[in-house]
N, C-alpha and C. Protein backbone atom coordinates (compact mmCIF):
# COMPACT_ATOMS: atom_id res chain seq x y z
N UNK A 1 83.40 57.39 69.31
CA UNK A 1 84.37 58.20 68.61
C UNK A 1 84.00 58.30 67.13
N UNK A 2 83.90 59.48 66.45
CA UNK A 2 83.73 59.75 65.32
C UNK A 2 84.75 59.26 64.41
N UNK A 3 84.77 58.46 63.36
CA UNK A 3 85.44 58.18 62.06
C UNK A 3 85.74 59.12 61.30
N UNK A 4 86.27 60.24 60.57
CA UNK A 4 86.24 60.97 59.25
C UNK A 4 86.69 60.84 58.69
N UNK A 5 85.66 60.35 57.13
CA UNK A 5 86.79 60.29 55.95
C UNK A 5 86.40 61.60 55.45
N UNK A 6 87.53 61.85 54.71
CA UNK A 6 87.47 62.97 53.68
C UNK A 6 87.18 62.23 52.01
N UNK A 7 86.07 62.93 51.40
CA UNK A 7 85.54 61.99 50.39
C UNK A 7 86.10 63.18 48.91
N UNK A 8 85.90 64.45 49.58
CA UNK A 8 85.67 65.75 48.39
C UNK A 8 86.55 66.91 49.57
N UNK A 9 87.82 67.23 48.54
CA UNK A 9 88.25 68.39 48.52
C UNK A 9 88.21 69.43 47.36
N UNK A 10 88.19 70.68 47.23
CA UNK A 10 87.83 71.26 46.62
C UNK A 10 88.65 73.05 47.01
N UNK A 11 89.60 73.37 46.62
CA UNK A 11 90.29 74.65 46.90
C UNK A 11 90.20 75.31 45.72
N UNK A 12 90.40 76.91 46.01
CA UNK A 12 90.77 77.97 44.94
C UNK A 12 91.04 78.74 45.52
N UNK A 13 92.15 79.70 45.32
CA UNK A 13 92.64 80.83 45.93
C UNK A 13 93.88 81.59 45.68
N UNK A 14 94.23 82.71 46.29
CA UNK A 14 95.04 83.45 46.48
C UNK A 14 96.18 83.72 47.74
N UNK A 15 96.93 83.99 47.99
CA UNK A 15 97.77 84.73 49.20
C UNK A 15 97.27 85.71 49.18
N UNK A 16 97.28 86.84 48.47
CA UNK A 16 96.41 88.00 48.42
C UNK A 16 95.03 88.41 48.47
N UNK A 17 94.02 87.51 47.60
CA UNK A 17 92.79 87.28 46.94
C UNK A 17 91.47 87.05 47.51
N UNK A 18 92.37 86.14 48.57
CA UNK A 18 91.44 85.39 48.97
C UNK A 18 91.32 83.88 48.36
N UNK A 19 90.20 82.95 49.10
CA UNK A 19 90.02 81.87 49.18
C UNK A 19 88.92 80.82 49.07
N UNK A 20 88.79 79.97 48.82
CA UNK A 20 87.22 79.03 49.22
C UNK A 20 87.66 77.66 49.04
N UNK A 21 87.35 77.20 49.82
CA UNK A 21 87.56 75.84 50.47
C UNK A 21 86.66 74.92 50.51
N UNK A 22 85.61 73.92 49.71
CA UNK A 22 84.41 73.04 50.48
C UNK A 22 85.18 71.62 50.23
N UNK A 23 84.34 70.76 51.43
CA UNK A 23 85.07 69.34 51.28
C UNK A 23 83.82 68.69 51.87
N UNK A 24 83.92 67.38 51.72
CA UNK A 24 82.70 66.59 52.02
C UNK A 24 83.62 65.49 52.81
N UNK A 25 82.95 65.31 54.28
CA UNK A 25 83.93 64.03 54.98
C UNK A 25 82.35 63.20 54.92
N UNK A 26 82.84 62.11 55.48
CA UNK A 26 82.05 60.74 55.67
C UNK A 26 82.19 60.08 56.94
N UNK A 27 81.50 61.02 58.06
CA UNK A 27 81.76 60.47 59.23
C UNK A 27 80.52 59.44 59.94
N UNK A 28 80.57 58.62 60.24
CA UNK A 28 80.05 57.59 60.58
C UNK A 28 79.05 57.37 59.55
N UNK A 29 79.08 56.97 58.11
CA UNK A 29 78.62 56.84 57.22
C UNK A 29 76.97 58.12 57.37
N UNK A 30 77.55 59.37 57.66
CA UNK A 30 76.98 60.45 57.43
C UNK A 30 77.77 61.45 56.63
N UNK A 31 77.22 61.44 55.59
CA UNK A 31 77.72 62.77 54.47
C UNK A 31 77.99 64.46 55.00
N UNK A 32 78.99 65.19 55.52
CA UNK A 32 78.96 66.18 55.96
C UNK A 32 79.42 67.43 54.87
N UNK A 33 78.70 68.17 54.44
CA UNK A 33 79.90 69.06 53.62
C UNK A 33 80.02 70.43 54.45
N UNK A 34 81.25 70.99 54.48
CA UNK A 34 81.75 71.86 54.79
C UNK A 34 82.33 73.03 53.80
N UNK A 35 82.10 74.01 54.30
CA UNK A 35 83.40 75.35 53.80
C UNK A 35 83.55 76.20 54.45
N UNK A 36 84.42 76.71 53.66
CA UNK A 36 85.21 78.22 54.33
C UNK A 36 85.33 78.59 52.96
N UNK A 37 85.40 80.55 53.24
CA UNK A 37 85.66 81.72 52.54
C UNK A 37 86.67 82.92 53.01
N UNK A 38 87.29 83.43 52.60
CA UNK A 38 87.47 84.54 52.66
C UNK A 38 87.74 85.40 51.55
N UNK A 39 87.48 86.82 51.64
CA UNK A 39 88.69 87.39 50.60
C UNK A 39 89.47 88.08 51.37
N UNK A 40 89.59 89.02 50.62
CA UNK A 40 90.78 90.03 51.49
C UNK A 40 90.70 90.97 52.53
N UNK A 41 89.46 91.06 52.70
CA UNK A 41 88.95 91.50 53.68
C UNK A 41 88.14 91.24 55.21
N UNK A 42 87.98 89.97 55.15
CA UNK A 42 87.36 89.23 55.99
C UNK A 42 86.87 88.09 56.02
N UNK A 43 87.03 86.77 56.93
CA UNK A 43 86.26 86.06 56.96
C UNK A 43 84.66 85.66 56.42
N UNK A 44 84.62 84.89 55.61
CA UNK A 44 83.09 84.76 55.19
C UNK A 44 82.52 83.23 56.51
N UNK A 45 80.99 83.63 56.80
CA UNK A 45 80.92 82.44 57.59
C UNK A 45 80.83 80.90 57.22
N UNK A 46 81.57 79.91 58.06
CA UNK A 46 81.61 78.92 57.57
C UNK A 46 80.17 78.26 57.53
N UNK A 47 80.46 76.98 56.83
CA UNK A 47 79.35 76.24 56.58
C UNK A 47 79.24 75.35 56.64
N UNK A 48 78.53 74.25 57.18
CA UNK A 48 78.47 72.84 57.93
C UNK A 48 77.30 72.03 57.79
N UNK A 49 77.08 70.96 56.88
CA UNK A 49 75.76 69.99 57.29
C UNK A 49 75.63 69.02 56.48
N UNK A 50 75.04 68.40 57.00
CA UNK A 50 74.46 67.30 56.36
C UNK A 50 73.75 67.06 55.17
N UNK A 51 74.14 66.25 54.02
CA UNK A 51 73.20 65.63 52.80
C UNK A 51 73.14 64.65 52.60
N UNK A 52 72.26 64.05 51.93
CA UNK A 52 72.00 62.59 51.71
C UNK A 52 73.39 62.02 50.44
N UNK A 53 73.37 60.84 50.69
CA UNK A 53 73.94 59.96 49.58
C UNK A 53 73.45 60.34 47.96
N UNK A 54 72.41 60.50 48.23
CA UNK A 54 71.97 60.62 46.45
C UNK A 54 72.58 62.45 45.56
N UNK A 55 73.06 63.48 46.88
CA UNK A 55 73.96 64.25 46.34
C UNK A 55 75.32 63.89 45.52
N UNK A 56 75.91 62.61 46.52
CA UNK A 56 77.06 62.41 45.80
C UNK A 56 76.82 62.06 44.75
N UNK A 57 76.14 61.07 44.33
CA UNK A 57 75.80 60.40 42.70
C UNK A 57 75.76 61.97 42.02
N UNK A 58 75.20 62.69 42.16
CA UNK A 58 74.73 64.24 41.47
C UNK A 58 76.35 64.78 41.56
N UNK A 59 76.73 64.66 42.36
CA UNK A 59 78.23 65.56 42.30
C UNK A 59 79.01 64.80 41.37
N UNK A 60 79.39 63.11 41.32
CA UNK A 60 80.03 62.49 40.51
C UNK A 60 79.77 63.24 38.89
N UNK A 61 78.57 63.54 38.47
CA UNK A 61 78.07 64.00 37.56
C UNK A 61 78.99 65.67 36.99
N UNK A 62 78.88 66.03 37.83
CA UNK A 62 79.28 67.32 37.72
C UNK A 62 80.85 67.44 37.94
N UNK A 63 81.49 66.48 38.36
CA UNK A 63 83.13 65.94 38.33
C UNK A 63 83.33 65.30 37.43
N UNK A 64 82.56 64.27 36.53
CA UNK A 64 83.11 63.76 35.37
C UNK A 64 83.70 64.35 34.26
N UNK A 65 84.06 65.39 33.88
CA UNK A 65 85.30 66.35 32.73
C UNK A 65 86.27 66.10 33.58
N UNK A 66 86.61 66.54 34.79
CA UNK A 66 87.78 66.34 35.88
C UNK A 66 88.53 65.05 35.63
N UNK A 67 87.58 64.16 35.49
CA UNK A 67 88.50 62.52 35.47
C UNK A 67 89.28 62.58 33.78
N UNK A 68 89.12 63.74 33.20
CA UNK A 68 89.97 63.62 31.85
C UNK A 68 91.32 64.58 31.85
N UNK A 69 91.41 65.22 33.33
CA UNK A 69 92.26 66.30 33.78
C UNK A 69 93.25 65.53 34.00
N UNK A 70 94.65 66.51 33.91
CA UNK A 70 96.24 65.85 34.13
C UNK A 70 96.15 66.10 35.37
N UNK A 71 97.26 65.43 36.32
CA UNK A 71 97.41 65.19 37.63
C UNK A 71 97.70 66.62 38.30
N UNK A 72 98.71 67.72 37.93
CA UNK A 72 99.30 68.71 37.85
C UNK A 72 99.26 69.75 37.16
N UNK A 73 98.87 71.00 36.77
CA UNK A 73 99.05 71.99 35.67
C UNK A 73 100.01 73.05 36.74
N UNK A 74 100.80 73.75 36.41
CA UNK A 74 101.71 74.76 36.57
C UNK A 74 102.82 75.54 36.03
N UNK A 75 103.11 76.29 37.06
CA UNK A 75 104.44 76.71 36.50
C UNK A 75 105.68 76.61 36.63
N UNK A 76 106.72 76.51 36.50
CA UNK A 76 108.36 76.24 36.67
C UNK A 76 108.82 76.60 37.78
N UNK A 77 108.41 78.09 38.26
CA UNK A 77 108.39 78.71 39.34
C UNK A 77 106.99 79.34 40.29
N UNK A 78 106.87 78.71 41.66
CA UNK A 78 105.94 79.16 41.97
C UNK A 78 106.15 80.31 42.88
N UNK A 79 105.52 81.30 42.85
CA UNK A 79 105.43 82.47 43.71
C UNK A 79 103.92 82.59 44.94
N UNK A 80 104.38 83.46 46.11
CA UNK A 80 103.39 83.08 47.20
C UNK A 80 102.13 84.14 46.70
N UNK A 81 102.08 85.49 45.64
CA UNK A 81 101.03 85.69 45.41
C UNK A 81 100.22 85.69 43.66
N UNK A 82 100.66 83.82 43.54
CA UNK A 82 99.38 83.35 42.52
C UNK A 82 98.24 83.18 43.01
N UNK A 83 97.74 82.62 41.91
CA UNK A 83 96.54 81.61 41.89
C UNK A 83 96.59 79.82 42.21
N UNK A 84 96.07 79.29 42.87
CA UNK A 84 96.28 77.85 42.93
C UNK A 84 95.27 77.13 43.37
N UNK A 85 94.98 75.52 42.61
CA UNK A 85 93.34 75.42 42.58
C UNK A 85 93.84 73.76 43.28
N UNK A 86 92.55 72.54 44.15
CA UNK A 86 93.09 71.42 43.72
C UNK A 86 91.58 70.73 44.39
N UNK A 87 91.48 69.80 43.36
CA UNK A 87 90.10 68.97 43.73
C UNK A 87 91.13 67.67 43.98
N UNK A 88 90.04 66.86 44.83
CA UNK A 88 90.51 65.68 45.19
C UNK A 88 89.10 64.82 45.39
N UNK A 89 88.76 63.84 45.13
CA UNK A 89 87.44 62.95 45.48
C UNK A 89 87.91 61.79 45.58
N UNK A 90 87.16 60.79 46.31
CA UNK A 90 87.03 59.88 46.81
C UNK A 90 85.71 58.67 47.29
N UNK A 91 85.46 58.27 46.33
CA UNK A 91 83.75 57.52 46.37
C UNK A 91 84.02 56.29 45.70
N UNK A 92 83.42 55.21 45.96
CA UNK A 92 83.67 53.73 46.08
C UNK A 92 85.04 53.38 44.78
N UNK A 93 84.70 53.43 43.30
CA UNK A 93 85.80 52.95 42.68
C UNK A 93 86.06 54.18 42.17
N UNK A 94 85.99 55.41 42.17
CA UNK A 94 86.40 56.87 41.53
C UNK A 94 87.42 57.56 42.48
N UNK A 95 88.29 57.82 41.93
CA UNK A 95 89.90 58.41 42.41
C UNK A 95 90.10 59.62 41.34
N UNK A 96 89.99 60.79 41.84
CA UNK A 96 90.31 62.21 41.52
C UNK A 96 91.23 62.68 41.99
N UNK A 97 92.49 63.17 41.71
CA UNK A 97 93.47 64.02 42.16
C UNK A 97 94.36 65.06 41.16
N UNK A 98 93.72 66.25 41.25
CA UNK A 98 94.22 67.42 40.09
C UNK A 98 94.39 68.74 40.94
N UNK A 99 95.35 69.37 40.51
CA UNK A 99 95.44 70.77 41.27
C UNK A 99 96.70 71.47 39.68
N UNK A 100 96.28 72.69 40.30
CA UNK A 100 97.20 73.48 39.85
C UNK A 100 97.51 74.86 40.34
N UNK A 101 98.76 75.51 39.60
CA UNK A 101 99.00 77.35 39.68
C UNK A 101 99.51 77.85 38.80
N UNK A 102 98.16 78.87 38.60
CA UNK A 102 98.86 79.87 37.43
C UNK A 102 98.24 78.91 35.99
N UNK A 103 97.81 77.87 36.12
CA UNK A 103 97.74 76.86 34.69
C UNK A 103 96.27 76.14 35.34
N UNK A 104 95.74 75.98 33.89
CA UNK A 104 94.27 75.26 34.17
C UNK A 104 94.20 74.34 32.46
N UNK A 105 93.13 73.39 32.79
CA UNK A 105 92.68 73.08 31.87
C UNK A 105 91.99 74.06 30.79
N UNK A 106 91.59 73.75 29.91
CA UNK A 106 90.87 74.01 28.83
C UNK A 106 89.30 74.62 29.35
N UNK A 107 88.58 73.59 29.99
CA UNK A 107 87.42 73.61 30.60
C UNK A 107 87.14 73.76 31.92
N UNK A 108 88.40 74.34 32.65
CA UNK A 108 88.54 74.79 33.87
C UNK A 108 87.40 75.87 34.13
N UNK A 109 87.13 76.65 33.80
CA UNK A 109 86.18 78.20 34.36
C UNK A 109 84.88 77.31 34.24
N UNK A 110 84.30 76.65 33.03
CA UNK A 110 82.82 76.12 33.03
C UNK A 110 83.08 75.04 34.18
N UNK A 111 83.66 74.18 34.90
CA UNK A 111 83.51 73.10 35.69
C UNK A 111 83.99 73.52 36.81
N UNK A 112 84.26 74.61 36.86
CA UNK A 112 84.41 74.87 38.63
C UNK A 112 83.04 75.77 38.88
N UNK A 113 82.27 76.43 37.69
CA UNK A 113 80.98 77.05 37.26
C UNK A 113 80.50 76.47 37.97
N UNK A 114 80.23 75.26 37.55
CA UNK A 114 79.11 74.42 37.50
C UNK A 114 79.16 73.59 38.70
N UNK A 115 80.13 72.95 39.13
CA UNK A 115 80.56 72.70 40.38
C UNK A 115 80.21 73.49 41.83
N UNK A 116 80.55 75.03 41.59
CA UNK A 116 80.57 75.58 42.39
C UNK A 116 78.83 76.30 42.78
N UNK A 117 78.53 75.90 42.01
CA UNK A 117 77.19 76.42 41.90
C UNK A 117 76.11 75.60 42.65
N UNK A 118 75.98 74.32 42.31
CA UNK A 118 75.75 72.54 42.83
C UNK A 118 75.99 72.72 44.31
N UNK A 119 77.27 73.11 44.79
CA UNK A 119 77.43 73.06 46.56
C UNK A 119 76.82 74.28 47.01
N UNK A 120 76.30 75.00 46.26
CA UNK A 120 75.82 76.36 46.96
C UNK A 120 74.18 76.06 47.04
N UNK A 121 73.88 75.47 45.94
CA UNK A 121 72.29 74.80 45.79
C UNK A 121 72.28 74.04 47.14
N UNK A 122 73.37 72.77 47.61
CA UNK A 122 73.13 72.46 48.77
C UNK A 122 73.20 72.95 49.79
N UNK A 123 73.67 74.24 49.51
CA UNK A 123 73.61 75.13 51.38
C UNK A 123 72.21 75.07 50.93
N UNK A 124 71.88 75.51 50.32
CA UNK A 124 70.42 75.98 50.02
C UNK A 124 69.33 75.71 50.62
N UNK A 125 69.44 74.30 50.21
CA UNK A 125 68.54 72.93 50.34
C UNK A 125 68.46 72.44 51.45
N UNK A 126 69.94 71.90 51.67
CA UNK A 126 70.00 71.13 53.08
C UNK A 126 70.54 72.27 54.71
N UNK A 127 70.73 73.28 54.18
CA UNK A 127 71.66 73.94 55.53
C UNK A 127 70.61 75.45 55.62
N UNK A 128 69.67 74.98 57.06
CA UNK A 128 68.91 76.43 57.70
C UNK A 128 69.96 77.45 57.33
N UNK A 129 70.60 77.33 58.17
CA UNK A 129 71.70 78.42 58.30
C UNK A 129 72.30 78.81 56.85
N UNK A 130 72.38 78.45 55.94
CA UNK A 130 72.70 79.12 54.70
C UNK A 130 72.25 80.50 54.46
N UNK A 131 73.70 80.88 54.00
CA UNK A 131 73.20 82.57 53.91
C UNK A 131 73.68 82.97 52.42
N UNK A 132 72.24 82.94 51.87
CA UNK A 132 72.67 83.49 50.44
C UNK A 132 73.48 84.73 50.05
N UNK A 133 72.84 85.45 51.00
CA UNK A 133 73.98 87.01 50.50
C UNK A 133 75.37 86.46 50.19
N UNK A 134 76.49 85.64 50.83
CA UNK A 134 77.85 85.63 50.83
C UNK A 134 77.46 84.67 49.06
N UNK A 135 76.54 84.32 48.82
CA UNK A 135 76.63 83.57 47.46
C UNK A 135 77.56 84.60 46.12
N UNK A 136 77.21 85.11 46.34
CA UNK A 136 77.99 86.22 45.39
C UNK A 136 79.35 86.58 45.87
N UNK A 137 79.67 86.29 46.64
CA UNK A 137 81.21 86.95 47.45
C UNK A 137 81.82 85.39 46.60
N UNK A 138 81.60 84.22 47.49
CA UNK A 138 81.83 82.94 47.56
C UNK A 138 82.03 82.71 46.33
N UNK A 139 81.06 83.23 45.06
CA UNK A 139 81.54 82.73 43.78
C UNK A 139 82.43 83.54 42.78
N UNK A 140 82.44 84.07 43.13
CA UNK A 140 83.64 85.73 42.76
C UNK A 140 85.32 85.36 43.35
N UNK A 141 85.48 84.23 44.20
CA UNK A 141 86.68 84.21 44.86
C UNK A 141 87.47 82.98 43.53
């Protein structure tokens, strides 16, 4: 029987807009990352595989501004067609938990940049099946 932890969540999206979703579980001490896309028009295909351990050290890297983020950013009232974002990580002594709607940090657009860019290098790298064309859809959402 398979174990899964969930190590890396990672959301952004719309009700309207569209969406993107990647998360990294830790099933039987194998690193899996996953996503999903859509916008408003269709399903983008998902994505599934395997990376080594020495990604995560590289991702911690690229999450460290995050660990200076408030728990929450929003608004008073939420409505079903905002914006709403929320990372979550999980790796030996590092605890991440931030989301928001409608409200971001300061350095929000460069670190989801840069972030989002890093998991697309690993379709790249580690996943045959990676299909660059949706790279441009995927980072536009």
């Amino acid at each position: 029987m398979n174990h899964e932890n969930e190590m890396f969540y990672f959301y952004r999206g719309s009700y309207m807009g569209g969406d993107l979703m990647y998360q990294i579980v830790n099933i039987d001490n194998k690193f899996v990352l996953k996503g999903r896309a859509c916008n408003e028009f269709h399903w983008m295909k998902n994505i599934e595989f395997e990376i080594p351990e020495k990604e995560i050290e590289k991702l911690i890297k690229r999450l460290s501004p995050v660990l200076k983020w408030k728990r929450k950013y929003g608004v008073e009232y939420e409505v079903d067609d905002g914006y709403g974002w929320d990372i979550r990580f999980k790796y030996k002594d590092i605890r991440i938990k931030t989301g928001g709607y409608e409200k971001y940090p300061r350095d929000y657009c460069r670190v989801i940049k840069r972030l989002q860019r890093f998991i697309e290098r690993l379709g790249a790298k580690y996943n045959e099946e990676y299909q660059k064309d949706g790279y441009k859809e995927r980072i536009e959402l």
